[in-house]
N, C-alpha and C. Protein backbone atom coordinates (compact mmCIF):
# COMPACT_ATOMS: atom_id res chain seq x y z
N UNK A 1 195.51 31.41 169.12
CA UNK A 1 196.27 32.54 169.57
C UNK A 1 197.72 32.10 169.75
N UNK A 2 199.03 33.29 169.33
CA UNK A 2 199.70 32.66 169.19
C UNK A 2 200.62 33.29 170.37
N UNK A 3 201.72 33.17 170.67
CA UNK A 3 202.22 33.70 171.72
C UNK A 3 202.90 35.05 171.44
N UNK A 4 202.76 35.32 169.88
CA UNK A 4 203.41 36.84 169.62
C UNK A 4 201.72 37.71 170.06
N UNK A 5 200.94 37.34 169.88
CA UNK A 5 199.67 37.71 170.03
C UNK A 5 199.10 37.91 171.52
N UNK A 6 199.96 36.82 172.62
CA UNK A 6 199.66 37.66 174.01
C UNK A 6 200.47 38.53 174.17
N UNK A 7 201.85 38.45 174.13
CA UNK A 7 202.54 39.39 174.31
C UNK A 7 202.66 40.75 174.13
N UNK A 8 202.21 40.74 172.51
CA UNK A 8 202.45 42.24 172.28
C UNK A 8 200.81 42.83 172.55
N UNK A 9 201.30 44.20 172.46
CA UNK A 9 199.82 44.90 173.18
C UNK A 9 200.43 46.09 172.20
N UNK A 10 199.10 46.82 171.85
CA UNK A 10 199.20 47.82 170.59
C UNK A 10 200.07 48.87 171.46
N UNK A 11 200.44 50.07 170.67
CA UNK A 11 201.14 51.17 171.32
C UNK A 11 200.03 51.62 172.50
N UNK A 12 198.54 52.18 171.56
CA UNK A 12 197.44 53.02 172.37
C UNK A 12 197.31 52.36 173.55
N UNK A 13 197.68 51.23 173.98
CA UNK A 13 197.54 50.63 175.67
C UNK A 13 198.24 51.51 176.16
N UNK A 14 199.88 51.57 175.99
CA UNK A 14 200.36 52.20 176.60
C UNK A 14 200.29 53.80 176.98
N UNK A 15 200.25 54.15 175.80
CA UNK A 15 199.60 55.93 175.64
C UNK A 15 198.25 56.09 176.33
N UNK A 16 197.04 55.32 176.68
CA UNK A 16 196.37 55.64 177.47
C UNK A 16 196.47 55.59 178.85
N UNK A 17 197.45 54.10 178.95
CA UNK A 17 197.61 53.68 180.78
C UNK A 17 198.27 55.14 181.38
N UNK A 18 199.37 55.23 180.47
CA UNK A 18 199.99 57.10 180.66
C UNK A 18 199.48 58.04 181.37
N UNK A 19 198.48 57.95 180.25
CA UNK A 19 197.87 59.22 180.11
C UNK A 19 196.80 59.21 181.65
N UNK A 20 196.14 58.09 181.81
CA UNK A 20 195.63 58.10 183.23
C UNK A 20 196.23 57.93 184.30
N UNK A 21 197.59 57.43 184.26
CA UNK A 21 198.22 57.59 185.43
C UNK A 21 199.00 58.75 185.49
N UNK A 22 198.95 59.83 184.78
CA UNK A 22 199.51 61.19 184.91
C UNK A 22 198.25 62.06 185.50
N UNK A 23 197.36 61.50 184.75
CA UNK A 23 195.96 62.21 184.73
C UNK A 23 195.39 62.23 186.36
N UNK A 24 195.88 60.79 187.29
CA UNK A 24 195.17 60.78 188.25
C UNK A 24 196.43 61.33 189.29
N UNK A 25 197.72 60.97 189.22
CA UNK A 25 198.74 61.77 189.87
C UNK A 25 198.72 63.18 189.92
N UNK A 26 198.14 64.15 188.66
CA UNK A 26 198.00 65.07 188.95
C UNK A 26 196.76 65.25 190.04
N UNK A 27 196.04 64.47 189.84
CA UNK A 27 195.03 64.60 190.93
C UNK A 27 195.22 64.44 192.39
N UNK A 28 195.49 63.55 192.50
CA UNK A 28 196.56 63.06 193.89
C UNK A 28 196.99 64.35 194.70
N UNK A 29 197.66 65.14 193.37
CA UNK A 29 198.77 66.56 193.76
C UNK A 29 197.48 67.72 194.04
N UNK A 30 196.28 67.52 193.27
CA UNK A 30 195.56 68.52 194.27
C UNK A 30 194.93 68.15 195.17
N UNK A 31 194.43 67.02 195.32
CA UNK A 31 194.13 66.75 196.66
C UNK A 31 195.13 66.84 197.96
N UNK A 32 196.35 66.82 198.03
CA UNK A 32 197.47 67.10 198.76
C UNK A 32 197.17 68.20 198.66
N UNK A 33 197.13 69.53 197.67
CA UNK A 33 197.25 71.20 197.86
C UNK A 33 196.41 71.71 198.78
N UNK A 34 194.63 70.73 198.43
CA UNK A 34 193.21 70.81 199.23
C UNK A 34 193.74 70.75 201.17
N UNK A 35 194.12 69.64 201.12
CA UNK A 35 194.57 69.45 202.39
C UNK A 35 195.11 70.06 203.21
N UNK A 36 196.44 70.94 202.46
CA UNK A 36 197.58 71.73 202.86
C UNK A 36 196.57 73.02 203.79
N UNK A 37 196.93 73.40 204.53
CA UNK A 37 196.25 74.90 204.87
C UNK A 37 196.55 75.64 204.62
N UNK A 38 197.75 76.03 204.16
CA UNK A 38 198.97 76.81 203.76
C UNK A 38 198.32 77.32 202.43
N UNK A 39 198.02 76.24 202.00
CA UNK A 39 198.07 76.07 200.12
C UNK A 39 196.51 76.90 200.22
N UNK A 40 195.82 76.25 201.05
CA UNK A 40 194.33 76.63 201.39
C UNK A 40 194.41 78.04 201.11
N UNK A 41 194.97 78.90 202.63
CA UNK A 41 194.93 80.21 202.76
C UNK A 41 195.55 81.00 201.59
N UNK A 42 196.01 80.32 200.65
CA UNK A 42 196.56 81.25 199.63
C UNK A 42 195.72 81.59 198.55
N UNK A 43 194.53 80.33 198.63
CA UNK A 43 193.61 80.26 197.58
C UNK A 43 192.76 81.60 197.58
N UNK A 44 192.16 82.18 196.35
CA UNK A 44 191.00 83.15 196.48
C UNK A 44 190.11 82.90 197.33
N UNK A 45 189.18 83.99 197.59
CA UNK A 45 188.13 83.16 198.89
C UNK A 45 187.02 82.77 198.51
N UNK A 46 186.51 82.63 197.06
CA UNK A 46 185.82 81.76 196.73
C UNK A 46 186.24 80.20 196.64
N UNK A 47 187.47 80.42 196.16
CA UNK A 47 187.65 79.01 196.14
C UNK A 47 187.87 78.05 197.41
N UNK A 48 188.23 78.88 198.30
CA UNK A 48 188.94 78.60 199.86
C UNK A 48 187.44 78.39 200.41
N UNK A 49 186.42 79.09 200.09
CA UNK A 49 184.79 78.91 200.47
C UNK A 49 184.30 77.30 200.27
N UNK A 50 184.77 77.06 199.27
CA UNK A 50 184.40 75.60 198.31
C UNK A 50 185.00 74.57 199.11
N UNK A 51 186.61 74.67 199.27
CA UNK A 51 187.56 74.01 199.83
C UNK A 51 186.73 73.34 201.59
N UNK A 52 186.58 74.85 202.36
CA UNK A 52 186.19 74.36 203.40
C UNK A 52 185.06 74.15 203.98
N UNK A 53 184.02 74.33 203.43
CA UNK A 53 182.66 73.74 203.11
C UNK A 53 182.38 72.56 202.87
N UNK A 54 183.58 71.75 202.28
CA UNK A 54 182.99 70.45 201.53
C UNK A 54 182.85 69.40 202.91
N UNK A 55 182.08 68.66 202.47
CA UNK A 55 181.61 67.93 203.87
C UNK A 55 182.74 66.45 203.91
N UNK A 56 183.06 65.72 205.03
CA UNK A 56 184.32 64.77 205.29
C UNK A 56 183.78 63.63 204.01
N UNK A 57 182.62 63.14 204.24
CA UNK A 57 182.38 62.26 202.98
C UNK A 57 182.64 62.30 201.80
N UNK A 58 182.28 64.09 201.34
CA UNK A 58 182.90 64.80 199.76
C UNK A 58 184.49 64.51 199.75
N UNK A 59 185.20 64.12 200.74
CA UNK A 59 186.88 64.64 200.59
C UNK A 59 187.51 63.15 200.56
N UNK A 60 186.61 62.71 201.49
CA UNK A 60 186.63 61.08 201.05
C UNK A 60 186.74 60.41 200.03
N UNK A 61 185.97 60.57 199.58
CA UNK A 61 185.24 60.03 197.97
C UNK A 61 186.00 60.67 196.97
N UNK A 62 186.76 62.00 197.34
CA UNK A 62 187.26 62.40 196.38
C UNK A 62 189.31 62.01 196.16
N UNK A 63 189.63 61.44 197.70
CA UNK A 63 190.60 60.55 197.92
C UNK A 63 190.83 59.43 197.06
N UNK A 64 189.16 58.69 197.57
CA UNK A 64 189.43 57.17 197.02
C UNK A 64 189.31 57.57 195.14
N UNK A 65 188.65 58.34 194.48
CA UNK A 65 188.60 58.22 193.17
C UNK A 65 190.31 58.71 192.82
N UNK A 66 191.14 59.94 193.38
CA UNK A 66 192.17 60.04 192.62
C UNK A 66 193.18 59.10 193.09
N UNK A 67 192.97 58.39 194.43
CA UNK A 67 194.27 57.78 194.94
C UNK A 67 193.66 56.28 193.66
N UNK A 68 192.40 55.70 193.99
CA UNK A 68 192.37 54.52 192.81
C UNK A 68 192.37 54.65 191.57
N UNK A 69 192.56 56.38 191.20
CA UNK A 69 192.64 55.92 189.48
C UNK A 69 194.06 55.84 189.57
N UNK A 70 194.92 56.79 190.49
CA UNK A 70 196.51 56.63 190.87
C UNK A 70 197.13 55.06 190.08
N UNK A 71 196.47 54.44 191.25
CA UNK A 71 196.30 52.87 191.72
C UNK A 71 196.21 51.84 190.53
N UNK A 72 195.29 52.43 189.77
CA UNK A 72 194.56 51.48 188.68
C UNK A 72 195.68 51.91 187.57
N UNK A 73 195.63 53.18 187.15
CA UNK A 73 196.77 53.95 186.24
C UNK A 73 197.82 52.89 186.50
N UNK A 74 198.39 52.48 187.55
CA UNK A 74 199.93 51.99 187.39
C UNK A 74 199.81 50.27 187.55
N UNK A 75 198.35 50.08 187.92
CA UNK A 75 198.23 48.52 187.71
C UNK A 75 198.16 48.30 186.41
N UNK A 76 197.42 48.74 185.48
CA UNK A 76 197.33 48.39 184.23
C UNK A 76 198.45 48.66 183.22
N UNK A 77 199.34 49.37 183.34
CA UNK A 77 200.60 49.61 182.90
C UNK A 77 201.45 48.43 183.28
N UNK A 78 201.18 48.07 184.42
CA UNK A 78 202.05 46.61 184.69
C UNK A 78 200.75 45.15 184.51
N UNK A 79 200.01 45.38 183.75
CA UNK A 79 199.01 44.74 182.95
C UNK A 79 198.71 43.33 184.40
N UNK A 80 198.08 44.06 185.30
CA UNK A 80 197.63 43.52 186.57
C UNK A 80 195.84 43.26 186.41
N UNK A 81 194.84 42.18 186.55
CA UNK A 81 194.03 42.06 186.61
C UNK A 81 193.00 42.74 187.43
N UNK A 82 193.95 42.94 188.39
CA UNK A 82 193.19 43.44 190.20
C UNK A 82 192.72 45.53 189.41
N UNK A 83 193.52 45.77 188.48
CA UNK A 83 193.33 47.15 187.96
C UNK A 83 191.66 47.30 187.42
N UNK A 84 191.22 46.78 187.25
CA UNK A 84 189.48 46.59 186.57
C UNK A 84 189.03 47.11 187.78
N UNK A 85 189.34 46.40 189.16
CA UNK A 85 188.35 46.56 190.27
C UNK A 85 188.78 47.76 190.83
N UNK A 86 190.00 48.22 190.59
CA UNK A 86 190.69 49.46 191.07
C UNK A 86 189.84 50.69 190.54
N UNK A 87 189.81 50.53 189.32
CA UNK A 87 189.26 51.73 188.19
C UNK A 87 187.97 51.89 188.74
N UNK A 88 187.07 50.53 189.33
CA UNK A 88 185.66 50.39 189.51
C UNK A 88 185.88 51.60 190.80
N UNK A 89 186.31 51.34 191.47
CA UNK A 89 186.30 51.83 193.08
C UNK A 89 186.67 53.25 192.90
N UNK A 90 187.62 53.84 192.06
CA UNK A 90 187.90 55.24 191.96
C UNK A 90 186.50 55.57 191.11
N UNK A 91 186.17 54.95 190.09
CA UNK A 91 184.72 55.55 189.63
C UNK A 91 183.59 55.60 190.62
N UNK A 92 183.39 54.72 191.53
CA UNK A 92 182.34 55.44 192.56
C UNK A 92 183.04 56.35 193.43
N UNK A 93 184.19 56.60 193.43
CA UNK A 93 184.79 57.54 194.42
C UNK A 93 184.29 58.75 193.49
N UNK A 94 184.52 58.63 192.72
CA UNK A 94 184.58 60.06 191.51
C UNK A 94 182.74 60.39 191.59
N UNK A 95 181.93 59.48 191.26
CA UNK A 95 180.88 59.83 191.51
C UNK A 95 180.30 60.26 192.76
N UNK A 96 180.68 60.07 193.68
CA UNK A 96 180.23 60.22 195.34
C UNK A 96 180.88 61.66 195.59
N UNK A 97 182.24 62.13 194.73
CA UNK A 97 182.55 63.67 195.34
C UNK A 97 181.70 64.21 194.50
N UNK A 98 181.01 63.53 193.47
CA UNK A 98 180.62 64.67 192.63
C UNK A 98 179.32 65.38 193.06
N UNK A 99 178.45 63.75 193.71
CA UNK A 99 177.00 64.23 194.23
C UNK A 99 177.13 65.31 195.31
């Protein structure tokens, strides 16, 4: 391996790290809207039904998956190792709001 060979990294690294760290920032931004009450009471009342129903563990879990894909999104863009375990932790977050 040569040292042009660690360095460079194909384009699609970058276009995906992107794309998930937009992907989970937008997420971030509804979990902030969820929170808001403001934002709440404006919602339809089905959806406002959903919103305040969900149990503290569901809102939890649904924190840690968008704040660590956030997390992971901008570790791996700055090509950080610790981002693997990041991604791991927002994927059981993501699975735990889902159950």
């Amino acid at each position: 391996m040569n040292d042009e060979t660690v360095r460079g990294v194909h384009w699609s690294f970058w276009a995906i790290g992107t794309a998930a760290l937009i992907w989970n920032v937008l997420g971030c931004m509804n979990f902030f809207s969820q929170m808001n009450a403001e934002a709440v009471a404006g919602m339809p009342e089905s959806y406002r039904a959903i919103v305040e129903s969900r149990p503290a563990w569901a809102t939890g879990a649904f924190a840690v998956a968008v704040f660590g894909g956030a997390l992971g999104g901008l570790l791996l863009l700055l090509r950080k190792s610790a981002a693997y375990h990041v991604f791991v932790a927002s994927l059981l977050g993501a699975v735990g709001a889902w159950s």
